[in-house]
PDB file of N, CA and C in Angstrom:
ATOM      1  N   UNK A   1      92.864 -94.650 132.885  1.00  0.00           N
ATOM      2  CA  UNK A   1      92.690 -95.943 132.266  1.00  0.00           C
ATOM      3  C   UNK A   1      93.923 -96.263 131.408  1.00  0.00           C
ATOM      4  N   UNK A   2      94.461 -97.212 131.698  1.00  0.00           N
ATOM      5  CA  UNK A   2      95.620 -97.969 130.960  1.00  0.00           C
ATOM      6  C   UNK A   2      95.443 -98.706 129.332  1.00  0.00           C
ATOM      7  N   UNK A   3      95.808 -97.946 128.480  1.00  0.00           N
ATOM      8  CA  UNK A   3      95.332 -98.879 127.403  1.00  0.00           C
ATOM      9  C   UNK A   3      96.553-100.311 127.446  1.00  0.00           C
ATOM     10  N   UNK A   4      95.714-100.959 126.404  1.00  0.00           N
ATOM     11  CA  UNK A   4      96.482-102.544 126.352  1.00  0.00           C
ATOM     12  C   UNK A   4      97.288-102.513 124.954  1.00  0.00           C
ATOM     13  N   UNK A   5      98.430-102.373 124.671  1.00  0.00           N
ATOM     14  CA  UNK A   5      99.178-103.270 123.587  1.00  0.00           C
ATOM     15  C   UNK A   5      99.193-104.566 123.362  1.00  0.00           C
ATOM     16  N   UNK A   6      99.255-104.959 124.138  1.00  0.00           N
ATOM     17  CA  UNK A   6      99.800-106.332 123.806  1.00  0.00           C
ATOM     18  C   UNK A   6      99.088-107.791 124.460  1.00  0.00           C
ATOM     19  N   UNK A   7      98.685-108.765 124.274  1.00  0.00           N
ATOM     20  CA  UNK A   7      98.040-109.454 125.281  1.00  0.00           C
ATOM     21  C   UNK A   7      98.754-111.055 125.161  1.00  0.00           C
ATOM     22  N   UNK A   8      99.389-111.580 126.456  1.00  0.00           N
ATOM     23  CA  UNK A   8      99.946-112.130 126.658  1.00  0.00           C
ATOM     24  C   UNK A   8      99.515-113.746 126.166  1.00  0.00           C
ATOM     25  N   UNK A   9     100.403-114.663 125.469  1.00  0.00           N
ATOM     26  CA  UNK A   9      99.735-115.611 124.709  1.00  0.00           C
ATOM     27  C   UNK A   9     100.719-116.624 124.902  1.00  0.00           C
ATOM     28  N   UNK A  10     100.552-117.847 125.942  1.00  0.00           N
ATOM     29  CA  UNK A  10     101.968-118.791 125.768  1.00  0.00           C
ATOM     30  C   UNK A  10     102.885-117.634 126.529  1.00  0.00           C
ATOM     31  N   UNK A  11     104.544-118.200 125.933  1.00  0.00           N
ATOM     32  CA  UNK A  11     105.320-117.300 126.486  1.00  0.00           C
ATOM     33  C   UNK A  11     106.005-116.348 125.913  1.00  0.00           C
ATOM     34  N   UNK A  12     104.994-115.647 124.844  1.00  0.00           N
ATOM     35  CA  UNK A  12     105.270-114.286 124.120  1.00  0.00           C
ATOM     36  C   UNK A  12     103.965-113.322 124.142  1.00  0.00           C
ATOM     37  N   UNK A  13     104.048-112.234 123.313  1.00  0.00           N
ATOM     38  CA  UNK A  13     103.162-111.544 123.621  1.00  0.00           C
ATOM     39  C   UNK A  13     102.385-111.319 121.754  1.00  0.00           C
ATOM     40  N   UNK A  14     101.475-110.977 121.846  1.00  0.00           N
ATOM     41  CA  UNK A  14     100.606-110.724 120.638  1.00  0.00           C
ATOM     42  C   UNK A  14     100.217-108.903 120.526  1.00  0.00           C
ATOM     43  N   UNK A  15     100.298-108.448 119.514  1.00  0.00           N
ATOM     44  CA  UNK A  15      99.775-106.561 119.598  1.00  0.00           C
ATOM     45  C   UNK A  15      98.526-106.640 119.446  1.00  0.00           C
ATOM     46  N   UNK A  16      98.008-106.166 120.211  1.00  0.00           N
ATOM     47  CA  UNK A  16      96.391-106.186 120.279  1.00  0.00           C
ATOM     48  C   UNK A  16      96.480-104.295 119.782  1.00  0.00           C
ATOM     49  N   UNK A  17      97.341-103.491 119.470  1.00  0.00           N
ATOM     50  CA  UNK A  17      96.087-101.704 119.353  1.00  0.00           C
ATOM     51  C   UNK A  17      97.489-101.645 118.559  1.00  0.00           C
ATOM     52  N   UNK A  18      97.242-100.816 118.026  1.00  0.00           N
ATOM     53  CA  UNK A  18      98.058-100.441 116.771  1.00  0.00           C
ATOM     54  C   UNK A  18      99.661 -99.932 117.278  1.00  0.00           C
ATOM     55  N   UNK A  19      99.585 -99.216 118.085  1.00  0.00           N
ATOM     56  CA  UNK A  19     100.634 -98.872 118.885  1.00  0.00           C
ATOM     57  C   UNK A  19     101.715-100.307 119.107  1.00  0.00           C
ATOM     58  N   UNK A  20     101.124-101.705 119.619  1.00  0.00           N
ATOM     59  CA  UNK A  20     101.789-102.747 119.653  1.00  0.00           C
ATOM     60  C   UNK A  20     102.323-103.060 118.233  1.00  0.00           C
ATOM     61  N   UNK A  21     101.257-103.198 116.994  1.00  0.00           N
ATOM     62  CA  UNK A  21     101.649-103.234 115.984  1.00  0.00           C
ATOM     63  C   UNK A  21     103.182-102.633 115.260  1.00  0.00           C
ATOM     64  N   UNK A  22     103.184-101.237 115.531  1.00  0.00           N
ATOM     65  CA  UNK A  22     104.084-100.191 115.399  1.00  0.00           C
ATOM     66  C   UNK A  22     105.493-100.719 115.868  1.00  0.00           C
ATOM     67  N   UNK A  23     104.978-100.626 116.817  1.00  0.00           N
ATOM     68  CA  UNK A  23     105.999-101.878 118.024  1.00  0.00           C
ATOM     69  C   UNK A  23     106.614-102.615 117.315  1.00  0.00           C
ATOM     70  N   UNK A  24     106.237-103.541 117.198  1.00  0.00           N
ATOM     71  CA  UNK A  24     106.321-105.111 116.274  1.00  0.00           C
ATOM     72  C   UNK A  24     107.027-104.790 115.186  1.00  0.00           C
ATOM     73  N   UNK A  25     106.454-104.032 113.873  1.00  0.00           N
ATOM     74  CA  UNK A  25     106.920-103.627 112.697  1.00  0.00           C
ATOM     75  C   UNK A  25     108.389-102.510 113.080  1.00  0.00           C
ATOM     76  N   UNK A  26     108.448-101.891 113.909  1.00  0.00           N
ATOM     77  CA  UNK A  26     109.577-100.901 113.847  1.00  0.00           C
ATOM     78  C   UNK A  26     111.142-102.219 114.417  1.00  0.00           C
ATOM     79  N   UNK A  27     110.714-103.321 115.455  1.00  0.00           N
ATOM     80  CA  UNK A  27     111.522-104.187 115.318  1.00  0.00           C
ATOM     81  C   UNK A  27     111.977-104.721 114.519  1.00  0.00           C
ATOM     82  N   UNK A  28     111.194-105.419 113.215  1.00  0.00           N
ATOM     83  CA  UNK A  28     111.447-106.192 112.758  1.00  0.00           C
ATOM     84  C   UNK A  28     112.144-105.233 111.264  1.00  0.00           C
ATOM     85  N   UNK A  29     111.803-104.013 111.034  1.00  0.00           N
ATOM     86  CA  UNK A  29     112.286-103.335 110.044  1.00  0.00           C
ATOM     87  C   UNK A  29     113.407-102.457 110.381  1.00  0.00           C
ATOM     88  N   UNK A  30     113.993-102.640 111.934  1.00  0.00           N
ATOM     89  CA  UNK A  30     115.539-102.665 112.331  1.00  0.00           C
ATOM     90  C   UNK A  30     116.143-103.394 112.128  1.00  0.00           C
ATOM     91  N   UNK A  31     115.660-104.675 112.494  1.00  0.00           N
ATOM     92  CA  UNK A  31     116.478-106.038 112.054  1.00  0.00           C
ATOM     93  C   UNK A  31     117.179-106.342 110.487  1.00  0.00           C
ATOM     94  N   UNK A  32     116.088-106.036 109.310  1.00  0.00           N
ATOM     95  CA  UNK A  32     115.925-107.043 108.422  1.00  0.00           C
ATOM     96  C   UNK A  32     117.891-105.885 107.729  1.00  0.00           C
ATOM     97  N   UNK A  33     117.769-104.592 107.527  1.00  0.00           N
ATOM     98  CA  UNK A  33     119.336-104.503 107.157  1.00  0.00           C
ATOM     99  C   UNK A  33     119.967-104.306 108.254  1.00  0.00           C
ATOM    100  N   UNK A  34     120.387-105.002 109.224  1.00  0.00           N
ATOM    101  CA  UNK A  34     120.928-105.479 110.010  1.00  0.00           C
ATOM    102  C   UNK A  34     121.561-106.734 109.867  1.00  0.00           C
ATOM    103  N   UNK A  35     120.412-107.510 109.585  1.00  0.00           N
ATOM    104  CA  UNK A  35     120.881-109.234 108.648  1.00  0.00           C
ATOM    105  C   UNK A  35     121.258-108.940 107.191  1.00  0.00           C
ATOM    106  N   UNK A  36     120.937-108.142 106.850  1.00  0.00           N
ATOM    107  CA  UNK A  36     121.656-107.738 105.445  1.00  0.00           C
ATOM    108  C   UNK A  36     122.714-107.472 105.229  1.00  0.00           C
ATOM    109  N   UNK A  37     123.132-106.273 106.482  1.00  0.00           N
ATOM    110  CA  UNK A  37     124.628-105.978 106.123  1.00  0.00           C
ATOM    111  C   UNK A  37     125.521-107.340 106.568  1.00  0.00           C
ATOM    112  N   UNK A  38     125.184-108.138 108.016  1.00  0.00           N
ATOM    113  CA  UNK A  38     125.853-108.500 108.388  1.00  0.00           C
ATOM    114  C   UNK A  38     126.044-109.750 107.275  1.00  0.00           C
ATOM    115  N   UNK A  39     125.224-110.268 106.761  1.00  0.00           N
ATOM    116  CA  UNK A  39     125.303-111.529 105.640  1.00  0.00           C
ATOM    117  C   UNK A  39     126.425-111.016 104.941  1.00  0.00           C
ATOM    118  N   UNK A  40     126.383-109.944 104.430  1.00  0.00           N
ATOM    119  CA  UNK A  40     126.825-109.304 103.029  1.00  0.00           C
ATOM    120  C   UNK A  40     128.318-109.405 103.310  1.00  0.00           C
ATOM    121  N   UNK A  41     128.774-109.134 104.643  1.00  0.00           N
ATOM    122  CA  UNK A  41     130.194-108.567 104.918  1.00  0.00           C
ATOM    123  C   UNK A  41     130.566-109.765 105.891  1.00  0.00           C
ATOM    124  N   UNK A  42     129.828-111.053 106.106  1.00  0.00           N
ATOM    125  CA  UNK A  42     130.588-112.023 107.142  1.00  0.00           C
ATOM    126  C   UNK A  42     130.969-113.190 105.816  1.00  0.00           C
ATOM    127  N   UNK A  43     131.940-114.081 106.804  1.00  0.00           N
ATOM    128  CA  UNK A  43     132.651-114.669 106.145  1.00  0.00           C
ATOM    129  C   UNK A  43     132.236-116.525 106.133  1.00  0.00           C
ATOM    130  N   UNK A  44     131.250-116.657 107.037  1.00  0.00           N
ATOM    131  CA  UNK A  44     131.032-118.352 107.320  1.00  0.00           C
ATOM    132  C   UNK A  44     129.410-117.884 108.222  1.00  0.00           C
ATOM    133  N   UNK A  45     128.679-118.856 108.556  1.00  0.00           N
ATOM    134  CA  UNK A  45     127.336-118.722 108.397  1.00  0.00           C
ATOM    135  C   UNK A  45     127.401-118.853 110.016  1.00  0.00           C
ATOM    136  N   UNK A  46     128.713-119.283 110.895  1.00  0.00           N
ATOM    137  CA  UNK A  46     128.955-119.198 112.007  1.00  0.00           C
ATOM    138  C   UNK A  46     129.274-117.480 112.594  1.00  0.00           C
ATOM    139  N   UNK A  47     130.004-116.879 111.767  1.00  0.00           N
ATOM    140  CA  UNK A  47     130.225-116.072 112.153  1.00  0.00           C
ATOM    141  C   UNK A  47     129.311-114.608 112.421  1.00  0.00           C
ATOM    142  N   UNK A  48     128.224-115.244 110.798  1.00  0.00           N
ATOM    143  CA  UNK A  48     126.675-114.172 111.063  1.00  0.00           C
ATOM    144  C   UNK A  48     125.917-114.118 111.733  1.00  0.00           C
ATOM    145  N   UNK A  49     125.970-115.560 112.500  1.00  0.00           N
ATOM    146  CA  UNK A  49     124.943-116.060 113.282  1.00  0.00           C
ATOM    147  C   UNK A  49     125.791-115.370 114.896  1.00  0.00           C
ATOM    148  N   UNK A  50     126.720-115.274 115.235  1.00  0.00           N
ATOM    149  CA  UNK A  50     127.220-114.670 115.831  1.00  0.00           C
ATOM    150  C   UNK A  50     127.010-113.265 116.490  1.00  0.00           C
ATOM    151  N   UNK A  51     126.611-112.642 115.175  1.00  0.00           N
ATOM    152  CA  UNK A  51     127.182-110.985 115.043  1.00  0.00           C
ATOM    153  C   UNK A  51     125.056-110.686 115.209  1.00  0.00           C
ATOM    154  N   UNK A  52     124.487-111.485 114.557  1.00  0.00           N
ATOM    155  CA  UNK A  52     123.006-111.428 114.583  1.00  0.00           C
ATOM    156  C   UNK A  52     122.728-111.765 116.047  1.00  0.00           C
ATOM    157  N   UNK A  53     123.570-112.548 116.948  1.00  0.00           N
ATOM    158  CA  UNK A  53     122.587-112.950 117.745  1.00  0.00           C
ATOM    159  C   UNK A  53     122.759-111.257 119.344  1.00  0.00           C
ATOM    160  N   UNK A  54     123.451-111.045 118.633  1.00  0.00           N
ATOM    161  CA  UNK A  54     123.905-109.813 119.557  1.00  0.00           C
ATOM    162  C   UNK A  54     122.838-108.547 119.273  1.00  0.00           C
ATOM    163  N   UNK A  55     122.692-108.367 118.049  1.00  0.00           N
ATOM    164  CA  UNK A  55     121.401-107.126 117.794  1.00  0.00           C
ATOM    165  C   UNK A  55     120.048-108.117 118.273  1.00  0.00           C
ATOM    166  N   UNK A  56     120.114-109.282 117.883  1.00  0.00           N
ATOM    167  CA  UNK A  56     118.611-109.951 117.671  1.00  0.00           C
ATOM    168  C   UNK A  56     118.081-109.742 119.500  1.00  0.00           C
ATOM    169  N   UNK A  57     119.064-110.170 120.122  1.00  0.00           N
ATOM    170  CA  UNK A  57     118.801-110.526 121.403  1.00  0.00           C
ATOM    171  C   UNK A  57     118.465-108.911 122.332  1.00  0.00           C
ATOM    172  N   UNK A  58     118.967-108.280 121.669  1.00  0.00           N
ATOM    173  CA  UNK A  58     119.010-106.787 122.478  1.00  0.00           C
ATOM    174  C   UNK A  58     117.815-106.092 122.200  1.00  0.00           C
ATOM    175  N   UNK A  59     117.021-106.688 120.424  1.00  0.00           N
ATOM    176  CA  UNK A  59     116.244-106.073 120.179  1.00  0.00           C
ATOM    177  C   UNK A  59     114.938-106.659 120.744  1.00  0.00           C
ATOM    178  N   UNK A  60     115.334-108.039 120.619  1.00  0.00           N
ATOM    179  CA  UNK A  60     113.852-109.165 121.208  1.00  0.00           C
ATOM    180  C   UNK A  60     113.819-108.748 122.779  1.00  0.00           C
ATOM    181  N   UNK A  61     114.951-108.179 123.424  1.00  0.00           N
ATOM    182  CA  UNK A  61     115.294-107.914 124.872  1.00  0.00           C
ATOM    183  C   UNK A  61     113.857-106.221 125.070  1.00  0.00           C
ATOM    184  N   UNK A  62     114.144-105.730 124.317  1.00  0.00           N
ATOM    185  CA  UNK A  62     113.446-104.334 124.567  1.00  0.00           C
ATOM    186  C   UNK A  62     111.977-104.330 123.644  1.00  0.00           C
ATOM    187  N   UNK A  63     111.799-105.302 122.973  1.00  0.00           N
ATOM    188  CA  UNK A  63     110.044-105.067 122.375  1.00  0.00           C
ATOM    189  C   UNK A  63     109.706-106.488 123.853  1.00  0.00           C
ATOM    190  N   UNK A  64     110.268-107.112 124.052  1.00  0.00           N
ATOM    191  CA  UNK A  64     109.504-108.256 125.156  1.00  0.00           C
ATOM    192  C   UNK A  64     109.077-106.770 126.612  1.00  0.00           C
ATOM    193  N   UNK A  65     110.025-106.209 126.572  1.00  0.00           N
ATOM    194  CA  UNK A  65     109.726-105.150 128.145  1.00  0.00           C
ATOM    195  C   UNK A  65     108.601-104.298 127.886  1.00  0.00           C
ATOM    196  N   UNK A  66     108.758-104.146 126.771  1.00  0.00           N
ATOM    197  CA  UNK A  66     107.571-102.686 126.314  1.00  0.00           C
ATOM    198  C   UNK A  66     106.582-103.635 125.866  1.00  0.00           C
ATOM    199  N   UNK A  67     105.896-104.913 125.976  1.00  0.00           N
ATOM    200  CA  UNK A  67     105.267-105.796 125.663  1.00  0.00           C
ATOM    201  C   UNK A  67     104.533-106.272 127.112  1.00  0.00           C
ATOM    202  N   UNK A  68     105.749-106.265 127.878  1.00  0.00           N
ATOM    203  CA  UNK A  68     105.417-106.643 129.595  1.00  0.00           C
ATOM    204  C   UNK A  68     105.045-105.448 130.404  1.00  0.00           C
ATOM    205  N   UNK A  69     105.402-104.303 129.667  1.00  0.00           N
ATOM    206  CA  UNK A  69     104.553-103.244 130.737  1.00  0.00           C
ATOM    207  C   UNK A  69     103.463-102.668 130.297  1.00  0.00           C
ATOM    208  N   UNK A  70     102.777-103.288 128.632  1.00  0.00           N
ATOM    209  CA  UNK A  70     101.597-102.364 128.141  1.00  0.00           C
ATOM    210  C   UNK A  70     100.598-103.294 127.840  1.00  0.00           C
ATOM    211  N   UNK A  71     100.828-104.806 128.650  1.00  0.00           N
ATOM    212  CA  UNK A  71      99.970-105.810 128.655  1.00  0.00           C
ATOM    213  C   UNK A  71      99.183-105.978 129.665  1.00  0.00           C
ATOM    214  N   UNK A  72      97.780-106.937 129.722  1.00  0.00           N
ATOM    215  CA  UNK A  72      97.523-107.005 130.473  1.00  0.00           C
ATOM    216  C   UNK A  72      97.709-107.979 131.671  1.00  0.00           C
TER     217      UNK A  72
END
């Protein structure tokens, strides 16, 4: 039997078992000094947005897959 993380809502996904949760929270508490350092040390709000969209996208890239294979 396959358990469920995540259950598909629109065109994202929602954590339905704690494991998704985990999921969710270990993303978003990679991110947040990630946007910290990069704020801290960029020079124009173009250039953070830049340097963010490269972690953001890689990270939203790998919780969406592990979202699409533990859904139903």
């Amino acid at each position: 039997m396959r358990t469920i993380w995540f259950k598909k809502f629109g065109w994202t996904y929602v954590p339905v078992h704690p494991a998704g949760y985990i999921i969710t929270l270990l993303a978003i508490i990679f991110m947040i000094p990630v946007c910290m350092a990069i704020t801290r040390n960029g020079h124009s709000v173009s250039d953070d947005l830049y340097q963010i969209f490269v972690y953001a996208t890689c990270t939203v890239f790998w919780w969406k897959w592990i979202a699409e294979k533990t859904s139903d």
